[in-house]
Protein backbone atom coordinates (compact mmCIF):
# COMPACT_ATOMS: atom_id res chain seq x y z
CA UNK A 1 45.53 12.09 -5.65
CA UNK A 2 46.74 11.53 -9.22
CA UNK A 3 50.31 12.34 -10.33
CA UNK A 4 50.82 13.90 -6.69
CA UNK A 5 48.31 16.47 -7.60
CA UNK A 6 44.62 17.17 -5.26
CA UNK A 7 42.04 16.36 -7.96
CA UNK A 8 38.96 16.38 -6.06
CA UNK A 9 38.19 20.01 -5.34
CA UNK A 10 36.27 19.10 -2.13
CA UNK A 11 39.51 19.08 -0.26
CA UNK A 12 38.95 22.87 -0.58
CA UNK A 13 36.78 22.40 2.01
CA UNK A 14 39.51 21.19 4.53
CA UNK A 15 40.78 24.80 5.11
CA UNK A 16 37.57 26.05 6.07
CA UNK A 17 35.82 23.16 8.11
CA UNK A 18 39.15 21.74 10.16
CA UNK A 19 39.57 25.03 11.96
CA UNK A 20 35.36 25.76 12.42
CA UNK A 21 35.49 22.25 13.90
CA UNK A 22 38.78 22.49 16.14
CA UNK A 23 36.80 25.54 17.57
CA UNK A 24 33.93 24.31 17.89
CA UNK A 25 35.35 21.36 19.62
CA UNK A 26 37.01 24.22 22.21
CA UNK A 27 34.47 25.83 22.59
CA UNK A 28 32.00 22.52 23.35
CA UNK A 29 34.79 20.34 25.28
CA UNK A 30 35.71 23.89 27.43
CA UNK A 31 39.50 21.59 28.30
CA UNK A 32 40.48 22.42 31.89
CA UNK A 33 43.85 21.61 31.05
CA UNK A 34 45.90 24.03 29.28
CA UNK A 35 47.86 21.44 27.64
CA UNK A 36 45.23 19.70 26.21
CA UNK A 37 43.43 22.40 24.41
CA UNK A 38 46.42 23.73 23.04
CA UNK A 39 47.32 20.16 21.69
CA UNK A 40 43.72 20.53 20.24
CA UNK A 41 43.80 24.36 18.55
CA UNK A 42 47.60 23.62 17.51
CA UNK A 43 46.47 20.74 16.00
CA UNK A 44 43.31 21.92 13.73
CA UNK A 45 45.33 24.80 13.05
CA UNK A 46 48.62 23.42 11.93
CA UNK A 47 46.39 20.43 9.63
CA UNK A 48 44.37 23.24 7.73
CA UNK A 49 47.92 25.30 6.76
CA UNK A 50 49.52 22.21 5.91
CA UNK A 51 46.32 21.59 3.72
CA UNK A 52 46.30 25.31 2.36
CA UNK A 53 50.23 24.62 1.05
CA UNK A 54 49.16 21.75 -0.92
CA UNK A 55 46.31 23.28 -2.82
CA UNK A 56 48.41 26.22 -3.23
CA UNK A 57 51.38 23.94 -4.65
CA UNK A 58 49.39 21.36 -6.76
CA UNK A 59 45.38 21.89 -5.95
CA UNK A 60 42.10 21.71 -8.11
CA UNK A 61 41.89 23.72 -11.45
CA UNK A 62 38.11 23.25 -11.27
CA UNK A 63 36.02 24.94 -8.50
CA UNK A 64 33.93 23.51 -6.27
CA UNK A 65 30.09 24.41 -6.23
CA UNK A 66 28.57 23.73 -3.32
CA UNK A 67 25.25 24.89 -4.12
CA UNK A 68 23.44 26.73 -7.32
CA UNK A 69 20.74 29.25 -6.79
CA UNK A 70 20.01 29.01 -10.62
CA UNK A 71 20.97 31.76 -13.04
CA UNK A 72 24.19 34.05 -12.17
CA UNK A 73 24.60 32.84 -8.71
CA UNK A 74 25.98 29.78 -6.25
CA UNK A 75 27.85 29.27 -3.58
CA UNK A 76 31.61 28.07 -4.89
CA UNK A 77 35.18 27.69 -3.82
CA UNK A 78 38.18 27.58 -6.24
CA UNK A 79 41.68 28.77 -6.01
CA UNK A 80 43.75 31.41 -7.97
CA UNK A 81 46.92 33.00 -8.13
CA UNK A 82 45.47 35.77 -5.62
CA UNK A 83 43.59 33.20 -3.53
CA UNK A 84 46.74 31.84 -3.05
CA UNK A 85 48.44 34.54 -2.07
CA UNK A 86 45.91 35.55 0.80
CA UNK A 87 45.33 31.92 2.17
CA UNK A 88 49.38 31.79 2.19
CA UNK A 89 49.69 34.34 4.37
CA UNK A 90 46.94 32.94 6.71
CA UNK A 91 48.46 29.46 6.56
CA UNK A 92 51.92 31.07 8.24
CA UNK A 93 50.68 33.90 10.20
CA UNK A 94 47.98 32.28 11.83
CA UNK A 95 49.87 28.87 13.21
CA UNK A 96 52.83 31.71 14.36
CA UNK A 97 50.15 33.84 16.23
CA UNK A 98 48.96 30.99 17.83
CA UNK A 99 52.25 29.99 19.52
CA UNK A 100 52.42 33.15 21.12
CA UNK A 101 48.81 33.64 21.95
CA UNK A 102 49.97 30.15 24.52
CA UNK A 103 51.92 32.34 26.62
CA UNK A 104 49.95 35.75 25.95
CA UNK A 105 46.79 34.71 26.95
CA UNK A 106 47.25 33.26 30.49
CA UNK A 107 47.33 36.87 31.61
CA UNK A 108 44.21 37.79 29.43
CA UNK A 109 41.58 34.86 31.28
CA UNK A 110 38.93 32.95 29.28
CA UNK A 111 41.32 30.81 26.98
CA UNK A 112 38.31 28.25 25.75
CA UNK A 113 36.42 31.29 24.40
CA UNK A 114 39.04 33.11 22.99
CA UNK A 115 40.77 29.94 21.39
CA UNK A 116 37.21 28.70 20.13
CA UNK A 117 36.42 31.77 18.32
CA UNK A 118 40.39 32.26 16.80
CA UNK A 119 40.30 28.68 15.16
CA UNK A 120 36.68 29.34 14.07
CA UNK A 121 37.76 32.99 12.55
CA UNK A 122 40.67 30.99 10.61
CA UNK A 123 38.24 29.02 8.73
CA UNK A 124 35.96 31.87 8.29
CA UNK A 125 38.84 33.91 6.76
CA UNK A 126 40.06 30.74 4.54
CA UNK A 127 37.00 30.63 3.58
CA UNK A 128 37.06 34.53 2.61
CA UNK A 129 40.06 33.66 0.30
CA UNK A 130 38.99 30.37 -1.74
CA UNK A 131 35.92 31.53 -2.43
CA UNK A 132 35.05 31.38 -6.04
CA UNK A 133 31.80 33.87 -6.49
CA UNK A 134 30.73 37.32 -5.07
CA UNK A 135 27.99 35.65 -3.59
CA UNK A 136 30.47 33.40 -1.63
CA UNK A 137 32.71 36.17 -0.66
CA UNK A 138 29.71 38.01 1.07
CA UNK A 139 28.47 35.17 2.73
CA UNK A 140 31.98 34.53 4.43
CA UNK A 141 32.96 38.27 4.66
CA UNK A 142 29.88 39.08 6.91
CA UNK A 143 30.91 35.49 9.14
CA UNK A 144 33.99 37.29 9.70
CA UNK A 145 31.95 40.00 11.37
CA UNK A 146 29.87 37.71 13.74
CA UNK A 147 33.18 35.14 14.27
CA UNK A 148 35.42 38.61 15.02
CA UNK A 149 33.27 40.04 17.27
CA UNK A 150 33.73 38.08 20.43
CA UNK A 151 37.93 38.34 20.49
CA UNK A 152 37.79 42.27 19.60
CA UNK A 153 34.80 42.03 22.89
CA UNK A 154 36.54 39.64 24.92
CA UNK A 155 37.56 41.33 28.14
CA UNK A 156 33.60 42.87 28.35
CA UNK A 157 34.56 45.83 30.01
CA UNK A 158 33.40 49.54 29.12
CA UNK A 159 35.79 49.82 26.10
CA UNK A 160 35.37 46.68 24.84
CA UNK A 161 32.05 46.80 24.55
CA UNK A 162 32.34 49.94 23.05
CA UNK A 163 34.80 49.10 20.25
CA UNK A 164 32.66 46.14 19.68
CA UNK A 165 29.61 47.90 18.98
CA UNK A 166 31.45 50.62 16.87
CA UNK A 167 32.72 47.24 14.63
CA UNK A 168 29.18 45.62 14.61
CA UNK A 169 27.59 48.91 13.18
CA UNK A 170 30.16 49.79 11.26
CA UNK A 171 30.35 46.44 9.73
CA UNK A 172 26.49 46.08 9.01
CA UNK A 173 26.53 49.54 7.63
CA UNK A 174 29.34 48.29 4.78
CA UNK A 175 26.97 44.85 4.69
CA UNK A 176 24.16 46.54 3.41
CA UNK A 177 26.15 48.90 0.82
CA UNK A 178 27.54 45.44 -0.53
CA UNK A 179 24.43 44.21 -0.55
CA UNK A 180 22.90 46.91 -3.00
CA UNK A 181 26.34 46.53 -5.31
CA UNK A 182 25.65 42.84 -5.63
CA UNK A 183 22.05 43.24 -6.62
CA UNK A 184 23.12 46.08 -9.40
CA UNK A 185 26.01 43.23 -10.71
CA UNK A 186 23.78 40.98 -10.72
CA UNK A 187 21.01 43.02 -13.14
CA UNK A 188 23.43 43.97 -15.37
CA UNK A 189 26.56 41.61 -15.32
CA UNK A 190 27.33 38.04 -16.91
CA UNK A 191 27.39 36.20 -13.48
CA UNK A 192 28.56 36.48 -10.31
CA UNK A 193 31.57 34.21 -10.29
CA UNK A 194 35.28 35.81 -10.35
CA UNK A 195 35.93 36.37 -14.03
CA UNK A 196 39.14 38.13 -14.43
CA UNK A 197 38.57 41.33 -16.63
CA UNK A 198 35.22 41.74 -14.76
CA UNK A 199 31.56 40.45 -15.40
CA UNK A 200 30.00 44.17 -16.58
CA UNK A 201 27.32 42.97 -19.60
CA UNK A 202 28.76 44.66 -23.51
CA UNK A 203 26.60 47.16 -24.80
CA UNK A 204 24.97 48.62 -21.19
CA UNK A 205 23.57 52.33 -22.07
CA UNK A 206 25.13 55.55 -20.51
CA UNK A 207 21.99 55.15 -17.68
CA UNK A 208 22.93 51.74 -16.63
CA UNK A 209 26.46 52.21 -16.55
CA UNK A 210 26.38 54.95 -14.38
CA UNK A 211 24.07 52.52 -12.17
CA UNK A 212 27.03 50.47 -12.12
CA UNK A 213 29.32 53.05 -11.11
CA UNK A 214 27.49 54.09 -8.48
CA UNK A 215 27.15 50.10 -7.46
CA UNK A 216 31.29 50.42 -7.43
CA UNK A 217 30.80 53.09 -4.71
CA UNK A 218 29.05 51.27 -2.91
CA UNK A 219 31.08 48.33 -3.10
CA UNK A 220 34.26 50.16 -2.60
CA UNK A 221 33.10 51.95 0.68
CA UNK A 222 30.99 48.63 1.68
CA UNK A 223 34.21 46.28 1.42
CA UNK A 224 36.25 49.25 2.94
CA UNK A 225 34.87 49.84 6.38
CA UNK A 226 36.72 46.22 7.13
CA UNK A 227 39.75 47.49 4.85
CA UNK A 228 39.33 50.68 7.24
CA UNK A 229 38.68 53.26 4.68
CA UNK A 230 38.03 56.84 5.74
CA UNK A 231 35.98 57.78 7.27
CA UNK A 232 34.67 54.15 8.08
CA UNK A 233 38.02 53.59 10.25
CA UNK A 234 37.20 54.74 13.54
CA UNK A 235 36.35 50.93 14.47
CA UNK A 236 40.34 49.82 14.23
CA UNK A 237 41.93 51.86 16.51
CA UNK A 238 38.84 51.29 18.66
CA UNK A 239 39.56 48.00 18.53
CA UNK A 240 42.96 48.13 19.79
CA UNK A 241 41.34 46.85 23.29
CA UNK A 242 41.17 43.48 22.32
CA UNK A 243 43.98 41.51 23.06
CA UNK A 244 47.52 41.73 21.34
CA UNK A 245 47.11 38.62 19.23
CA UNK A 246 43.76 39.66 17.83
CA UNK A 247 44.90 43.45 17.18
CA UNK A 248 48.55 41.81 15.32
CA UNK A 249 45.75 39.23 13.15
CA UNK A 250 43.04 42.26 12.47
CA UNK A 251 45.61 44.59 11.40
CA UNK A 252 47.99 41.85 9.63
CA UNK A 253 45.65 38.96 8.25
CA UNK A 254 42.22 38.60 8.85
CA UNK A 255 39.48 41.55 8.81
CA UNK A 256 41.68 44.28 7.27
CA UNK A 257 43.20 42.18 4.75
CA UNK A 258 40.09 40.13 4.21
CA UNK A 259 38.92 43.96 2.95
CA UNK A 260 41.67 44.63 0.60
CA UNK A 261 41.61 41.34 -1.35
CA UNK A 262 37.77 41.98 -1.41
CA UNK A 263 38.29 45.00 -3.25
CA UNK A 264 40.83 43.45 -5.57
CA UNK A 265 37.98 40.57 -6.59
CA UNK A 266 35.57 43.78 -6.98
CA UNK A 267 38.01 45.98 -9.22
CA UNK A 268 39.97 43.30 -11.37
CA UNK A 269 37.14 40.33 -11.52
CA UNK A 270 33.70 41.53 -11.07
CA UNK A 271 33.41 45.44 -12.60
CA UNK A 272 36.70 44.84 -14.23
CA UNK A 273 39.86 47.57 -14.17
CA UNK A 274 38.32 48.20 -18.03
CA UNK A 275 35.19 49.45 -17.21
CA UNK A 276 36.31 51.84 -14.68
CA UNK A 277 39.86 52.79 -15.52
CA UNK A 278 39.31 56.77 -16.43
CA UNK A 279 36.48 57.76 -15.15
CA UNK A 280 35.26 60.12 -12.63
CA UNK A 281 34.89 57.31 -10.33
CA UNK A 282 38.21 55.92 -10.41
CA UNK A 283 39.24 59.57 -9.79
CA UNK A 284 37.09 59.86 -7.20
CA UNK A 285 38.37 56.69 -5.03
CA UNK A 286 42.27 57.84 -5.58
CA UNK A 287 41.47 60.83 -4.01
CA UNK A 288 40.06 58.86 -1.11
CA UNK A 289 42.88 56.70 -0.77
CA UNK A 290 45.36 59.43 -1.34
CA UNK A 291 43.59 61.60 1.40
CA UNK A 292 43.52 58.16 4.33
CA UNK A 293 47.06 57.46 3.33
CA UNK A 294 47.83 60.90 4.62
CA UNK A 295 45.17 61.03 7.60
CA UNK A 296 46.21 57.79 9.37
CA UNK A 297 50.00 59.04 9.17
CA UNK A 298 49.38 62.18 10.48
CA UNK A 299 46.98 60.56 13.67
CA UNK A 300 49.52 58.15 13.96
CA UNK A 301 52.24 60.82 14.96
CA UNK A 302 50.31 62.03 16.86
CA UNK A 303 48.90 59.32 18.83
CA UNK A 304 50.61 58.64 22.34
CA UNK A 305 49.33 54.87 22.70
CA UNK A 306 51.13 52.59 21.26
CA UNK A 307 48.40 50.32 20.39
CA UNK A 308 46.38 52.91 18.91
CA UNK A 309 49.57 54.19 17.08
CA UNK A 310 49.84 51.20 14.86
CA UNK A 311 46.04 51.27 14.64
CA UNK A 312 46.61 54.65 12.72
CA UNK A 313 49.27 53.07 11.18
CA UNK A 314 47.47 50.31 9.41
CA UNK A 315 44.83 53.14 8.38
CA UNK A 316 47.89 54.45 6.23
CA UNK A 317 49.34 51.53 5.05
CA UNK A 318 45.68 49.90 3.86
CA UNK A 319 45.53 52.95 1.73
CA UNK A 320 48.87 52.46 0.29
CA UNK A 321 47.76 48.88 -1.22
CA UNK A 322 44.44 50.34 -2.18
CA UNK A 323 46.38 53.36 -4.10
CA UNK A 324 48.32 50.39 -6.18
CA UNK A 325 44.77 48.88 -6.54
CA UNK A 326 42.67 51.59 -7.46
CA UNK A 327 45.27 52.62 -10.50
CA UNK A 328 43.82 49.55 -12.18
CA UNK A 329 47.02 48.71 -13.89
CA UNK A 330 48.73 45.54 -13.79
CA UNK A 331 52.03 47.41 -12.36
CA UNK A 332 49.52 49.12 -9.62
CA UNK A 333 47.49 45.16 -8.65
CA UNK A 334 51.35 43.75 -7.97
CA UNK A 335 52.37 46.77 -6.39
CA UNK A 336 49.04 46.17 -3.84
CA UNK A 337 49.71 42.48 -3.61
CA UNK A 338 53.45 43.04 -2.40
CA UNK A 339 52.82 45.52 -0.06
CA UNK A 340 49.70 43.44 1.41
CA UNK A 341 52.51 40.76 1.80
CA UNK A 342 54.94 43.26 2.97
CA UNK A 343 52.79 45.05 5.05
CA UNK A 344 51.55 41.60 7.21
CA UNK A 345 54.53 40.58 8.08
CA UNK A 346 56.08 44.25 9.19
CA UNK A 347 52.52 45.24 11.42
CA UNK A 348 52.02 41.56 12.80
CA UNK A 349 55.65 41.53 13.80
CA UNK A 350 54.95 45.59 15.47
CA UNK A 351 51.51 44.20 17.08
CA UNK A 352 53.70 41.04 18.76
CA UNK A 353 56.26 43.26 20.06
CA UNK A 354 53.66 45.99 21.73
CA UNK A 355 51.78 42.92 23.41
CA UNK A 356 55.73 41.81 24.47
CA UNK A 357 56.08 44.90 26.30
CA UNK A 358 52.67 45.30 27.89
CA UNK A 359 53.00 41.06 29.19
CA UNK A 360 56.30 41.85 30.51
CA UNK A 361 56.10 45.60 31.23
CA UNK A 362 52.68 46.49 31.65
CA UNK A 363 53.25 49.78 29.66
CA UNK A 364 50.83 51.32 26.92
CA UNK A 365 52.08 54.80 26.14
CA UNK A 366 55.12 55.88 23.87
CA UNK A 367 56.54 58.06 26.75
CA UNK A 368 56.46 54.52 28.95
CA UNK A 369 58.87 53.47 26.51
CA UNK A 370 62.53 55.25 27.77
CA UNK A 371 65.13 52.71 28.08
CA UNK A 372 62.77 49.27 27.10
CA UNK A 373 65.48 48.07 24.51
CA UNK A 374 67.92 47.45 26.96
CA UNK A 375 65.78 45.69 29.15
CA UNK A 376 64.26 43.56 26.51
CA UNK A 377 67.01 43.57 23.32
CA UNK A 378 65.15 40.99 21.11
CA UNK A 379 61.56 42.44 21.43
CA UNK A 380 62.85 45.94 20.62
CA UNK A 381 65.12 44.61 17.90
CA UNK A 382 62.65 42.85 16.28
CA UNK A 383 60.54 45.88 16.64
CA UNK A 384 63.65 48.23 14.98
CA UNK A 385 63.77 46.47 12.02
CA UNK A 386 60.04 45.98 11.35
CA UNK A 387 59.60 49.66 11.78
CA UNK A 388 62.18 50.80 9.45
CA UNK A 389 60.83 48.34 6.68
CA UNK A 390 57.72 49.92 7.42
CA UNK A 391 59.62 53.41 6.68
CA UNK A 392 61.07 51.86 3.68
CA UNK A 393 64.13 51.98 4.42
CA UNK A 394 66.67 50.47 1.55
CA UNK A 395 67.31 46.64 1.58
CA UNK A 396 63.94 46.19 3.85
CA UNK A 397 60.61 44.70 2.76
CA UNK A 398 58.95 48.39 3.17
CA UNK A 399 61.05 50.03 0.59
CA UNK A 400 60.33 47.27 -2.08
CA UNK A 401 56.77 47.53 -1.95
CA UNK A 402 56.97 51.43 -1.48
CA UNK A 403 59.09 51.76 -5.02
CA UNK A 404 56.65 49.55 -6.86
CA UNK A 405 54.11 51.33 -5.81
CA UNK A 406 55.31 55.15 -6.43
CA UNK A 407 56.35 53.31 -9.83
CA UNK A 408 53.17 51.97 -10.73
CA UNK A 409 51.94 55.79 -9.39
CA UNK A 410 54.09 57.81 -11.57
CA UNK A 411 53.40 55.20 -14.94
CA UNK A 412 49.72 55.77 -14.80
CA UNK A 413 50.35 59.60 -14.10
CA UNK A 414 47.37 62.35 -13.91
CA UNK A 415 45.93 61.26 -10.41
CA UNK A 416 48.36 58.71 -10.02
CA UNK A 417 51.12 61.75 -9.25
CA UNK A 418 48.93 62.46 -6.54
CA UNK A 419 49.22 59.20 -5.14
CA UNK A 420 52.93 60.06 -5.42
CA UNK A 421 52.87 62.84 -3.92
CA UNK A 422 51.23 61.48 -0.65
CA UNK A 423 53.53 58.53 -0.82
CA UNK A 424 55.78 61.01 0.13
CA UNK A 425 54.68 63.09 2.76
CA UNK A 426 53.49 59.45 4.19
CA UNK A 427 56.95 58.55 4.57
CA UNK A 428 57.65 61.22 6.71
CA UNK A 429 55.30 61.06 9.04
CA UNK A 430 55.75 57.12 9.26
CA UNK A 431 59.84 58.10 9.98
CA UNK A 432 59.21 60.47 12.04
CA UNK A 433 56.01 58.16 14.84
CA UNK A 434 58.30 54.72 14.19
CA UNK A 435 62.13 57.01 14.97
CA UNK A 436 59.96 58.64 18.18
CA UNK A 437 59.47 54.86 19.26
CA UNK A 438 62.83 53.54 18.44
CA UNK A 439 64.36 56.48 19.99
CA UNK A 440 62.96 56.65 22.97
CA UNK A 441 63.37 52.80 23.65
CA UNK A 442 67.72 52.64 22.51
CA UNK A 443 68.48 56.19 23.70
CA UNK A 444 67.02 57.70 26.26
CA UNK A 445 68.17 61.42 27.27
CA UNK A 446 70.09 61.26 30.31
CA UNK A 447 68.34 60.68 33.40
CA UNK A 448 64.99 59.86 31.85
CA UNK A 449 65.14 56.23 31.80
CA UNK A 450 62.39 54.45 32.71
CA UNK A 451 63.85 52.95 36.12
CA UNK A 452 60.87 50.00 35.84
CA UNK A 453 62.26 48.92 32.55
CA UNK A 454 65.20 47.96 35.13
CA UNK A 455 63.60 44.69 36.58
CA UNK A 456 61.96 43.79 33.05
CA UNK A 457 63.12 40.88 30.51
CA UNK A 458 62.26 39.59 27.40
CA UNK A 459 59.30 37.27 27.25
CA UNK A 460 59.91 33.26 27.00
CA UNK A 461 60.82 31.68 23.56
CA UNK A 462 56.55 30.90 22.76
CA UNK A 463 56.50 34.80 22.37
CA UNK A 464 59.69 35.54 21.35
CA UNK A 465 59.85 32.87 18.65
CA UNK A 466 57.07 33.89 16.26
CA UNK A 467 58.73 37.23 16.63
CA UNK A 468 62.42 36.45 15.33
CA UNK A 469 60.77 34.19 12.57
CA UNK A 470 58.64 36.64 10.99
CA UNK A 471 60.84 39.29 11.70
CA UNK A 472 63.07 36.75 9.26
CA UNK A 473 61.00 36.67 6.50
CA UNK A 474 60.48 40.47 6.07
CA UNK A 475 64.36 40.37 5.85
CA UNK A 476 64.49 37.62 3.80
CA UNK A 477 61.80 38.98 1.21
CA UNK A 478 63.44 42.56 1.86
CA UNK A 479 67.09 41.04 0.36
CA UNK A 480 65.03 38.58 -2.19
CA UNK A 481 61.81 39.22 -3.13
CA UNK A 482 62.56 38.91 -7.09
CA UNK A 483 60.66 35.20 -7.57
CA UNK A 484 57.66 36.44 -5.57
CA UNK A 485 57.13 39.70 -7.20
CA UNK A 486 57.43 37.74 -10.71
CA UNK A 487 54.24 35.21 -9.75
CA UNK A 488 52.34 38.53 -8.54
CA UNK A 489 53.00 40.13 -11.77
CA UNK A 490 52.05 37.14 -13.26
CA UNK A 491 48.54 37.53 -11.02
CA UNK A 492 48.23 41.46 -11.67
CA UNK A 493 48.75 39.89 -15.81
CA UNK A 494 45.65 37.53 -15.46
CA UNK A 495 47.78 34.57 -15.86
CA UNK A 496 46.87 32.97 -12.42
């Protein structure tokens, strides 16, 4: 430490290896005790966040290269203004998810495996967001797969297995498309380490750069089956099997949004916004956005499971931030970045309040749902409020993130109209699945209460805590969120 600032960049290292060895330790050890292993997972957990918030406050400029394969690639970590942003929301989320995974998963069974592979998928996904080449970012992004896997499989039954096939294929499907971008980058870019404006080599011919484009299309439907892309989205609402805590961190933190900030490194610091902005490829991945923002909305509404509801949700909602990206403006990057920020805190929130009602309840389906605000007031406020921010409802974190966006839409116009168009119709459909919910659960019609929902309760405060204090922040950043959209237009300006 030198004038309270980390100089040695292998502390960059702490956020990835404290977690990998807290689970590994689980895993290993196998603690009969409950106690003891959540002293243990707590602990690991709690040390790499606390680690994450002072390399985010006052950590290495320089990044730290772990090993060089000679020529344009190495294995690296550094952080950045938008590695910051995505280890951030890891360092809160995850510590939150795992107080109420405590009380979740004693009705779930096999606590040492799931607990093992949750601290090792934290430093897999740390590791997503400090690293500092392409090369890096693969290597971690397919770990994510393989350290994923197990949680989304974890009660082995028919569906599980199932949804975690669907994810494997899926997953090695994108793997190899990634694969075939990098080695195209690689030909005919600089290097392979984040350079903001992109790496794409001055003077390529008309031949190679529409080899390049078609490496973007690769890249952008590779990195998207985990960012849940259509059509490569059928794997998320699969997954909604796994248990509560890993749907609210697949849908919130981890896989999904360890696919958007992918495709931020890919647009804005490997092919750069520059070398694509206008052409028939950007057009062509609007139009894909613009048509999932639409789809998931749509299957949303008209999904009865709950679960599976949000699943379609975050199908939407992914495309929203990928709209803001895929303008490849600097309004459009900030508009992504808030709504990935927004968007975490409003689905994570909507995730913890399902798996509420299905501890307590044991209920799945929408129509299960008459009268469950009365028996449990805090889960289904908490639930209210994130679903009307995830409207966008004025004064909520939703609405902020929405405007930028349609902003950011409208400014670049042409294609960017479209995106405002389906902005739109979005909104609809979101009021009119989340109002269906909320409905149902405040004001049932007369005589259709649910008479179960009569002997039911809110859960204890390990479940209900994480709830009220996220549900806090989206409030908080809904009412305030002036200081945090200035550092990610700061980020969106290349000046972090």
């Amino acid at each position: 430490m030198k004038g309270g600032m980390i100089v040695n960049p292998y502390y960059l290292l702490a956020p990835v290896l404290l977690p990998v060895m807290t689970g590994a330790a689980v895993l290993g050890l196998r603690p009969k005790e409950r106690r003891k292993r959540e002293i243990l997972v707590i602990g690991g957990i709690l040390a790499a966040s606390a680690v994450i918030g002072a390399l985010v406050v006052n950590g290495p400029k320089q990044p730290l290269v772990l090993y060089r394969f000679g020529g344009k690639m190495n294995i690296s970590l550094g952080l950045d203004g938008l590695s910051g942003v995505f280890a951030c929301l890891i360092a809160v989320l995850w510590p939150l998810t795992t107080l109420y995974s405590f009380e979740y998963m004693k009705h779930e069974g096999k606590e040492n495996k799931f607990f093992g592979y949750f601290s090792i998928t934290y430093g897999v996904v740390a590791g997503v967001a400090l690293s500092h080449s392409l090369i890096t970012l693969y290597f971690f992004y397919e770990l994510m797969t393989l350290a994923t896997l197990p949680l989304v499989m974890h009660a082995m039954d028919t569906r599980a297995i199932y949804a975690g096939k669907k994810f494997l294929l899926l997953s090695m499907a994108g793997a190899a498309m990634v694969f075939v971008s990098i080695i195209s980058l690689h030909e005919y870019g600089t290097t392979l380490d984040f350079t903001w404006g992109g790496v794409t080599a001055q003077g390529l011919s008309h031949e190679e750069r529409r080899h390049l484009y078609g490496a973007f299309i690769l890249a952008f439907f590779g990195f998207g089956v985990k960012a849940a892309v259509v059509p490569f989205h059928s794997w998320l609402p699969a997954a909604s099997v796994a248990p509560t805590p890993v749907s609210a961190l697949l849908h919130a933190v981890a896989v999904v949004k360890g696919g958007v900030f992918a495709l931020m490194r890919v647009v804005y610091w490997c092919f750069g916004a520059e070398f694509l902005i206008g052409t028939k490829v950007q057009a062509a991945v609007l139009c894909v956005c613009c048509a999932a923002i639409l789809y998931g909305s749509l299957r949303a509404l008209c999904t009865q499971h709950l679960k599976r509801r949000l699943a379609y949700s975050t199908v939407s909602q992914l495309s929203y931030i990928l709209m803001g990206v895929m303008l490849m403006t600097p309004a459009g990057l900030a508009a992504g970045l808030t709504h990935m920020v927004c968007h975490a805190l409003m689905k994570i929130t909507l995730f913890f309040c399902a798996g509420a009602i299905l501890y307590k309840g044991g209920r799945e389906y929408v129509y299960e749902l008459r009268g469950v605000g009365r028996a449990m007031p805090v889960t289904m406020t908490c639930f209210t409020l994130a679903g009307l921010g995830l409207v966008g409802v004025p004064l909520f974190a939703g609405f902020v993130s929405k405007f930028m966006l349609g902003s950011a839409a409208a400014e670049a116009g042409g294609l960017g109209m479209l995106g405002v168009v389906s902005l739109i119709i979005s909104a609809f459909f979101t009021l009119f699945y989340m109002v269906l919910i909320i409905g149902a659960a405040w004001f049932p019609a007369e005589g259709r209460e649910d008479p179960h929902w009569n002997t039911q309760c809110d859960p204890n405060w390990n479940m209900k805590l994480p709830l009220i204090a996220i549900t806090a922040m989206s409030m908080v950043l809904g009412l305030w969120s002036g200081p945090l959209i200035q550092v990610f237009n700061r980020i969106a300006a290349g000046g972090l």
